[in-house]
PDB file of N, CA and C in Angstrom:
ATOM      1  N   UNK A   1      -7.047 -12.549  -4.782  1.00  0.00           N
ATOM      2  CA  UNK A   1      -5.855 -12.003  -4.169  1.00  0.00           C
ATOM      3  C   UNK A   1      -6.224 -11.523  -2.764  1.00  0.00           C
ATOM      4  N   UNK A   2      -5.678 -12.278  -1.927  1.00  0.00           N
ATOM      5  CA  UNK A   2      -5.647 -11.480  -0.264  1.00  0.00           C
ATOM      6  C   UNK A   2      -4.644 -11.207   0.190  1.00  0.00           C
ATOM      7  N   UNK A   3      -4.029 -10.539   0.908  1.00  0.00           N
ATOM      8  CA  UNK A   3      -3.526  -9.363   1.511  1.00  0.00           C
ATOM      9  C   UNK A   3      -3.054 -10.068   2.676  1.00  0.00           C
ATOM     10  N   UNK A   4      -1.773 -10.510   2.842  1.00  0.00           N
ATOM     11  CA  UNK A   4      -1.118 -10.794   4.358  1.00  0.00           C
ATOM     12  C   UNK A   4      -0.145 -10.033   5.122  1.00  0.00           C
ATOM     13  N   UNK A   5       0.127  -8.763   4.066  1.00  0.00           N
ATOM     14  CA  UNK A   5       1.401  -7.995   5.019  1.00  0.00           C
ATOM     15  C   UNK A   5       1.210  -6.798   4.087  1.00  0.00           C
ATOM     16  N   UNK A   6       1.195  -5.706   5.057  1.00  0.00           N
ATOM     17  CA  UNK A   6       1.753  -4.254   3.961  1.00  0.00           C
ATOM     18  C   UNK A   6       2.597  -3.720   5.179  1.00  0.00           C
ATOM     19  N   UNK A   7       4.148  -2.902   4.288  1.00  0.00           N
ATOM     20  CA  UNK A   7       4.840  -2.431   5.148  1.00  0.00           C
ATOM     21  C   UNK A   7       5.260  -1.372   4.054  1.00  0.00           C
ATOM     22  N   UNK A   8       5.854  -0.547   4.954  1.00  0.00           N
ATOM     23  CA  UNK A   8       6.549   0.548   4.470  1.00  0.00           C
ATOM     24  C   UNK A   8       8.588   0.401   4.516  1.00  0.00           C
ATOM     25  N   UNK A   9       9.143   0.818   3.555  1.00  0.00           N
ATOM     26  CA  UNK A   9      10.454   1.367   3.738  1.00  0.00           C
ATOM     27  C   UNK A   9      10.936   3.046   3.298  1.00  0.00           C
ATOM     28  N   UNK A  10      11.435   3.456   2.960  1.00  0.00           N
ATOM     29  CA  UNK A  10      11.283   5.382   2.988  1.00  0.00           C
ATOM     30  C   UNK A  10      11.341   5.311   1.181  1.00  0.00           C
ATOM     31  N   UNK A  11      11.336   4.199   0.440  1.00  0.00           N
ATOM     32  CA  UNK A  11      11.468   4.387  -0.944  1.00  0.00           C
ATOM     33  C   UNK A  11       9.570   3.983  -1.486  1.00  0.00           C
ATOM     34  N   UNK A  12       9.336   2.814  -0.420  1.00  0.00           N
ATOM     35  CA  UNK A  12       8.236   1.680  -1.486  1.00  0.00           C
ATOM     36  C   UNK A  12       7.513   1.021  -0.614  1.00  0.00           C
ATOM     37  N   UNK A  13       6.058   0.881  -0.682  1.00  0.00           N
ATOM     38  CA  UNK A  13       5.279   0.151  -0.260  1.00  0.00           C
ATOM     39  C   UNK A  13       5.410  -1.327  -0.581  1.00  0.00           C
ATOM     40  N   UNK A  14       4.902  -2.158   0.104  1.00  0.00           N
ATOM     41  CA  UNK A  14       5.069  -3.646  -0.141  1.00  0.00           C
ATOM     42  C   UNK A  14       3.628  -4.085   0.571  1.00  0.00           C
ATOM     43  N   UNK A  15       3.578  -5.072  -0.289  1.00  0.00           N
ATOM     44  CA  UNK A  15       2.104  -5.898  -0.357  1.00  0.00           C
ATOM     45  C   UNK A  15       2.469  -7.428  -0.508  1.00  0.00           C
ATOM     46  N   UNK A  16       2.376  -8.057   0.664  1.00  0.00           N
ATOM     47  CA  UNK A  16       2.584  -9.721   0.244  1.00  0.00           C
ATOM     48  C   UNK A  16       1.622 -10.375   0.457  1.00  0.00           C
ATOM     49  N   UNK A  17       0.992 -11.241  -0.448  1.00  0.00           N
ATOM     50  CA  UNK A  17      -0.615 -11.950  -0.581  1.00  0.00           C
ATOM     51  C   UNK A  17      -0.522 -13.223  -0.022  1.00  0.00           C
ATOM     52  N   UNK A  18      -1.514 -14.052  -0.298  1.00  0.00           N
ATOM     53  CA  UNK A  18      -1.387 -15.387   0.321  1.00  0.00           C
ATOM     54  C   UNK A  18      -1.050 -16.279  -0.432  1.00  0.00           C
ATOM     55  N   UNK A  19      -0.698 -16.122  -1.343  1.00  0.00           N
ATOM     56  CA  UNK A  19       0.301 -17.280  -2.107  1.00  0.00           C
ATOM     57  C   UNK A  19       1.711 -16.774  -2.099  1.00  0.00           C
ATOM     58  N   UNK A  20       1.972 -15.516  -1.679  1.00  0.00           N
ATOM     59  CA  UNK A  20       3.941 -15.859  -1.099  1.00  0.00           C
ATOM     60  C   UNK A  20       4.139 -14.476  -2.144  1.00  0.00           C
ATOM     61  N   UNK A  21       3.430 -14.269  -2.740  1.00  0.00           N
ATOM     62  CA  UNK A  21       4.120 -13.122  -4.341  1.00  0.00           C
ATOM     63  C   UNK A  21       4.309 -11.513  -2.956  1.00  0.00           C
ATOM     64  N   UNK A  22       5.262 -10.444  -3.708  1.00  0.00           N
ATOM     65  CA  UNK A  22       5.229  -9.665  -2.897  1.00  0.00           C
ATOM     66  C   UNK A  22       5.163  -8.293  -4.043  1.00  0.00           C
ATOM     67  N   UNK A  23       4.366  -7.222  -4.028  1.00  0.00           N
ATOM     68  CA  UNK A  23       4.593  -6.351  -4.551  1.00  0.00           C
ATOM     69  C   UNK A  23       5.232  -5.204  -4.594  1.00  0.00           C
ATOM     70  N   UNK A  24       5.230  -4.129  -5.193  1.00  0.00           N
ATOM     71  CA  UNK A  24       5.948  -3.113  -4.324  1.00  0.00           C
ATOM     72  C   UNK A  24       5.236  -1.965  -5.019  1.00  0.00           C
ATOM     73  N   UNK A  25       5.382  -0.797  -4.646  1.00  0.00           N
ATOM     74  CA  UNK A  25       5.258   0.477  -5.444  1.00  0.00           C
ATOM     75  C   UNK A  25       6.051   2.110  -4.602  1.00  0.00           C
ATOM     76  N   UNK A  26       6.473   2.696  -6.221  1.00  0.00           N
ATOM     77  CA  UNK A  26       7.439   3.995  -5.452  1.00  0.00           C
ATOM     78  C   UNK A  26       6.557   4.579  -4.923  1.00  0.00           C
ATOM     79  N   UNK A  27       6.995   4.965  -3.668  1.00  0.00           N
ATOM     80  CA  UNK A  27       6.033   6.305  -2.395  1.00  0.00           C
ATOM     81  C   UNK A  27       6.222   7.403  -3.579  1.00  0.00           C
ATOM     82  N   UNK A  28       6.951   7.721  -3.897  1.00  0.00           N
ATOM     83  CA  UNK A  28       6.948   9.072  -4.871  1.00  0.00           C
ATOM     84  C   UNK A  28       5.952   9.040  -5.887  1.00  0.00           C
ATOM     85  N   UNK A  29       5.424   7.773  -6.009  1.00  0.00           N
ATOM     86  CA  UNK A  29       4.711   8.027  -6.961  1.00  0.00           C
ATOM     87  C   UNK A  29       2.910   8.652  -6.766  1.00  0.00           C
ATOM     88  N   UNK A  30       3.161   8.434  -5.059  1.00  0.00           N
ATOM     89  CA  UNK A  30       2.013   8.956  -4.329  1.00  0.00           C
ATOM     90  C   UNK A  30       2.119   9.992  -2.913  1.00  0.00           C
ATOM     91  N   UNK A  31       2.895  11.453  -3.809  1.00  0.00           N
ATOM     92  CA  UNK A  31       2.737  12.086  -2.655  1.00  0.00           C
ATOM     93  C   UNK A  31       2.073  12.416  -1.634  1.00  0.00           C
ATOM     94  N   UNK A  32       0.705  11.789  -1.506  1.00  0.00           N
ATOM     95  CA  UNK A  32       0.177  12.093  -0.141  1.00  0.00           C
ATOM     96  C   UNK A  32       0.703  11.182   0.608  1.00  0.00           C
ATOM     97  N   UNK A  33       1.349   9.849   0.424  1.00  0.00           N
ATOM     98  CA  UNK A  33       1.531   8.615   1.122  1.00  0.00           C
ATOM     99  C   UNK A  33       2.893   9.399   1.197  1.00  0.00           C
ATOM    100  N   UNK A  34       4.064   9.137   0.587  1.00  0.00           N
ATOM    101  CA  UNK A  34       5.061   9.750   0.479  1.00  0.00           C
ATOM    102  C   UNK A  34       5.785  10.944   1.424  1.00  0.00           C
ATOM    103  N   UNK A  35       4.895  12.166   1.807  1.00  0.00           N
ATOM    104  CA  UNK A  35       5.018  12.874   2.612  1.00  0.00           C
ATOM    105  C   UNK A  35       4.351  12.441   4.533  1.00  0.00           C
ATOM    106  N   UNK A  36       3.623  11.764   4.573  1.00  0.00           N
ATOM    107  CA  UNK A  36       2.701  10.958   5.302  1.00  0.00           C
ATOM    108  C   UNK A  36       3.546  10.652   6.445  1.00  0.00           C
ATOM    109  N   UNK A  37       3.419  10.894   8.028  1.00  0.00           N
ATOM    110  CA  UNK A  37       3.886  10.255   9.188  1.00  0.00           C
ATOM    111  C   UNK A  37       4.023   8.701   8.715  1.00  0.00           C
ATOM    112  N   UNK A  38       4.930   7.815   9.557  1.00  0.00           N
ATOM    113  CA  UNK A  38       4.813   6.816   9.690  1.00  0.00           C
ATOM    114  C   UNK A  38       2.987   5.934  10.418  1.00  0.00           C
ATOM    115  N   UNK A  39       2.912   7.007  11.248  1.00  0.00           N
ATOM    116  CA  UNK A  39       1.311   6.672  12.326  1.00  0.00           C
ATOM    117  C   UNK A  39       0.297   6.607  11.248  1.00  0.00           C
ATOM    118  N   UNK A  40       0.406   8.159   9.818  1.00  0.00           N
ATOM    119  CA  UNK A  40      -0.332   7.944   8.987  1.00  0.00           C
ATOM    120  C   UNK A  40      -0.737   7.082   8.397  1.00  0.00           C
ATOM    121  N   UNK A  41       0.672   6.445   7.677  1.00  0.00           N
ATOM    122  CA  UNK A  41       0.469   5.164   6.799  1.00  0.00           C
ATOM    123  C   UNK A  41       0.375   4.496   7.220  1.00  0.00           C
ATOM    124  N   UNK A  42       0.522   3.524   8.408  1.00  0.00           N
ATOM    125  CA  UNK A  42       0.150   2.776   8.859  1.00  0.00           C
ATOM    126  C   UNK A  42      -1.849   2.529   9.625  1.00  0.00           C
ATOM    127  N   UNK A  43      -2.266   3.308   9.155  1.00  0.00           N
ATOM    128  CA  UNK A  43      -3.406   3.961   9.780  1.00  0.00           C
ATOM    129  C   UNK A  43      -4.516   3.696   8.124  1.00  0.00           C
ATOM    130  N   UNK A  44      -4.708   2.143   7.849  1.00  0.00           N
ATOM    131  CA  UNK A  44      -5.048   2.014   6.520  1.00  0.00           C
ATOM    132  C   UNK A  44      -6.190   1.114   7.016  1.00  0.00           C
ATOM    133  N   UNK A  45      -7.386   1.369   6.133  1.00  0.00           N
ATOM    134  CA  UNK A  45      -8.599  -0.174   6.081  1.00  0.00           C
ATOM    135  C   UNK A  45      -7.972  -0.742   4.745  1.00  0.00           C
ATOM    136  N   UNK A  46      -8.219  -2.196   4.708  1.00  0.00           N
ATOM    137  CA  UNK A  46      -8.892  -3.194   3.337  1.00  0.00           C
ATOM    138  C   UNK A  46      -9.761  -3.014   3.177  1.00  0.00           C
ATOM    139  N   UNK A  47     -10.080  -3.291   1.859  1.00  0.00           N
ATOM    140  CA  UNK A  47     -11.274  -3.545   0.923  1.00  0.00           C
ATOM    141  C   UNK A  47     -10.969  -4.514   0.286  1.00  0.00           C
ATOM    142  N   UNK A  48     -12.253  -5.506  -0.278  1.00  0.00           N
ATOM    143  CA  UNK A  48     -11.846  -6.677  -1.292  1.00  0.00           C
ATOM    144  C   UNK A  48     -10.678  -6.554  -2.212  1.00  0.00           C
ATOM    145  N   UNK A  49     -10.250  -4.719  -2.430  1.00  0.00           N
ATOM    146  CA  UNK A  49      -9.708  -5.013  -3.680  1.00  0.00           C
ATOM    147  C   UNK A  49      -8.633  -4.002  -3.751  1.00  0.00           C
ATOM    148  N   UNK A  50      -8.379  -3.114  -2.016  1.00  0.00           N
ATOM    149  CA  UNK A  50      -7.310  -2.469  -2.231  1.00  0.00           C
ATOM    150  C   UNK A  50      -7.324  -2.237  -0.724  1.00  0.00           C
ATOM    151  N   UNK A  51      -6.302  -0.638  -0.295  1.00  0.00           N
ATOM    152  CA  UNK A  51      -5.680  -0.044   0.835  1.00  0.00           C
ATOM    153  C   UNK A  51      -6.270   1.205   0.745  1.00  0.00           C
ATOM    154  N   UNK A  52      -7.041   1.221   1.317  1.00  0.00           N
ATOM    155  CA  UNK A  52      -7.809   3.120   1.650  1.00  0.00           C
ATOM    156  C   UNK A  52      -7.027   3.757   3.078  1.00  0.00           C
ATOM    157  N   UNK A  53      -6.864   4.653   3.077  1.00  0.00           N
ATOM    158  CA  UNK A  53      -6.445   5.787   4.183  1.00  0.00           C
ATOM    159  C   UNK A  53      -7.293   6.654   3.580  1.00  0.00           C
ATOM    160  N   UNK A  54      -8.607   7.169   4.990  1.00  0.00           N
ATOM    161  CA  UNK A  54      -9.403   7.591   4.935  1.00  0.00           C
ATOM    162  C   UNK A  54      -9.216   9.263   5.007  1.00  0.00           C
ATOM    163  N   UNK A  55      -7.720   9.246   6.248  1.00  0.00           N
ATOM    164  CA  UNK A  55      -7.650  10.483   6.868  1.00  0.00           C
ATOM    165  C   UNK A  55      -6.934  11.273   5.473  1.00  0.00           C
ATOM    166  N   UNK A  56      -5.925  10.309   4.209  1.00  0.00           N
ATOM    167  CA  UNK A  56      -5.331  11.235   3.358  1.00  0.00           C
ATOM    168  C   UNK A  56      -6.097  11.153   2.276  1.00  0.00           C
ATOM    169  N   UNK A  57      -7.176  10.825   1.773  1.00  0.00           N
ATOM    170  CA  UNK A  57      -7.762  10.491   1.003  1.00  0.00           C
ATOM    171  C   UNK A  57      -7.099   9.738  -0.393  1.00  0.00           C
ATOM    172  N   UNK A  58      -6.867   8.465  -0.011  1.00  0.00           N
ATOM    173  CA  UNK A  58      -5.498   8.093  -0.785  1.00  0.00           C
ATOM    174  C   UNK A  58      -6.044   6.263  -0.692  1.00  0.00           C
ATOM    175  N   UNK A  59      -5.708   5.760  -2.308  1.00  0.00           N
ATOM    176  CA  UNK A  59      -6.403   4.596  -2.238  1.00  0.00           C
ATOM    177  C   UNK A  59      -5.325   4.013  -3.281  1.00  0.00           C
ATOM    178  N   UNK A  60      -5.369   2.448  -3.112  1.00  0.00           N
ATOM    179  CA  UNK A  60      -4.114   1.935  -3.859  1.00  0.00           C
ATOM    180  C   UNK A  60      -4.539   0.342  -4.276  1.00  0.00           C
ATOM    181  N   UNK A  61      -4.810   0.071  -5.126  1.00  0.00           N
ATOM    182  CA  UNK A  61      -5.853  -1.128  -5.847  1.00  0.00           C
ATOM    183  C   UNK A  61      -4.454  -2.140  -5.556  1.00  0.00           C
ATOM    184  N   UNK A  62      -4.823  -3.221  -5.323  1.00  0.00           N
ATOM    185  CA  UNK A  62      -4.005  -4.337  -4.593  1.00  0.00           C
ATOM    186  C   UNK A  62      -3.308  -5.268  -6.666  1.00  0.00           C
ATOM    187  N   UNK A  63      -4.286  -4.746  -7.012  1.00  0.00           N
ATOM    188  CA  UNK A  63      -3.709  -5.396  -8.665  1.00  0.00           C
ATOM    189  C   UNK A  63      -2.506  -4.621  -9.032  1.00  0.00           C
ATOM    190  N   UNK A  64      -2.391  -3.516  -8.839  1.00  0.00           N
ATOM    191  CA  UNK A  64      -1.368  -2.349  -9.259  1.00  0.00           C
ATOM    192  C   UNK A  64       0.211  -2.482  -8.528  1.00  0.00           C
ATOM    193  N   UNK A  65       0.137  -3.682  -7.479  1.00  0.00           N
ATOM    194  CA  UNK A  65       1.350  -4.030  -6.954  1.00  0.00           C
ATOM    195  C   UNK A  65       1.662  -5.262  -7.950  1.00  0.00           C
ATOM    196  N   UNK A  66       1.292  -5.773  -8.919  1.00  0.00           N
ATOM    197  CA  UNK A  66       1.893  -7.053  -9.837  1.00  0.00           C
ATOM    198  C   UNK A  66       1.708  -6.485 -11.260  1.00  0.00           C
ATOM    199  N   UNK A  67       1.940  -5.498 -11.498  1.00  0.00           N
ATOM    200  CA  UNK A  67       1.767  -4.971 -13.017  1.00  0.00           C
ATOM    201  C   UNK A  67       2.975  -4.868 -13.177  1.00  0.00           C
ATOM    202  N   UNK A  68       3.648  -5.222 -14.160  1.00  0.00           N
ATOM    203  CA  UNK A  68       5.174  -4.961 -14.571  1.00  0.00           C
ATOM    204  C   UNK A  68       4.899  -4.194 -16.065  1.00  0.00           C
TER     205      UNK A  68
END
Protein backbone atom coordinates (compact mmCIF):
# COMPACT_ATOMS: atom_id res chain seq x y z
CA UNK A 1 0.00 0.00 0.00
CA UNK A 2 1.43 3.54 -1.01
CA UNK A 3 0.14 6.68 -0.23
CA UNK A 4 -0.77 9.29 -3.11
CA UNK A 5 -2.92 11.94 -1.39
CA UNK A 6 -3.89 12.79 2.30
CA UNK A 7 -6.28 15.67 2.81
CA UNK A 8 -8.27 16.99 5.37
CA UNK A 9 -12.16 18.14 5.50
CA UNK A 10 -13.44 19.53 9.21
CA UNK A 11 -15.21 15.91 9.72
CA UNK A 12 -12.37 13.14 8.20
CA UNK A 13 -9.09 12.44 7.03
CA UNK A 14 -8.65 10.84 3.61
CA UNK A 15 -5.93 8.63 2.32
CA UNK A 16 -5.91 7.67 -1.46
CA UNK A 17 -3.24 4.89 -2.45
CA UNK A 18 -1.97 3.89 -5.71
CA UNK A 19 -4.42 1.67 -6.90
CA UNK A 20 -7.37 4.43 -6.81
CA UNK A 21 -9.04 2.97 -3.19
CA UNK A 22 -9.63 6.04 -0.85
CA UNK A 23 -9.93 5.86 2.90
CA UNK A 24 -11.23 7.92 5.43
CA UNK A 25 -11.27 8.27 9.24
CA UNK A 26 -13.44 10.56 11.93
CA UNK A 27 -11.01 13.57 13.20
CA UNK A 28 -13.03 13.03 16.40
CA UNK A 29 -11.82 10.04 16.73
CA UNK A 30 -8.32 11.65 17.21
CA UNK A 31 -8.44 14.64 19.26
CA UNK A 32 -5.07 15.81 18.91
CA UNK A 33 -5.57 15.86 15.01
CA UNK A 34 -9.10 17.08 15.47
CA UNK A 35 -8.33 20.17 17.52
CA UNK A 36 -5.00 20.74 15.32
CA UNK A 37 -4.40 24.09 12.99
CA UNK A 38 -4.84 23.37 9.50
CA UNK A 39 -0.55 24.24 9.19
CA UNK A 40 -0.54 21.42 11.93
CA UNK A 41 -2.04 18.71 10.04
CA UNK A 42 -0.75 19.28 7.20
CA UNK A 43 2.79 19.27 8.73
CA UNK A 44 3.01 15.14 8.54
CA UNK A 45 6.16 12.57 7.53
CA UNK A 46 5.43 8.90 5.87
CA UNK A 47 6.59 5.89 6.98
CA UNK A 48 6.35 2.50 5.09
CA UNK A 49 3.32 2.00 6.99
CA UNK A 50 1.62 5.16 8.22
CA UNK A 51 1.30 9.32 8.92
CA UNK A 52 3.40 10.58 11.95
CA UNK A 53 3.09 14.31 13.12
CA UNK A 54 5.99 14.64 15.14
CA UNK A 55 5.06 18.11 16.64
CA UNK A 56 1.44 16.36 18.09
CA UNK A 57 2.69 13.21 18.83
CA UNK A 58 0.02 11.52 16.81
CA UNK A 59 0.41 8.50 14.39
CA UNK A 60 -2.20 6.84 12.07
CA UNK A 61 -1.29 3.25 10.43
CA UNK A 62 -2.27 3.59 6.66
CA UNK A 63 -4.19 -0.13 7.13
CA UNK A 64 -6.73 1.52 9.58
CA UNK A 65 -8.13 3.69 6.60
CA UNK A 66 -9.67 0.20 4.81
CA UNK A 67 -11.00 -1.59 7.89
CA UNK A 68 -14.74 -1.65 7.70
Amino acid sequence: MKPKKIWFDKERIYLKINDGQIGSLMLKDFPLLYNATDKQKNKYTLSPFGIHWKHLDEDLCFDGFFYK
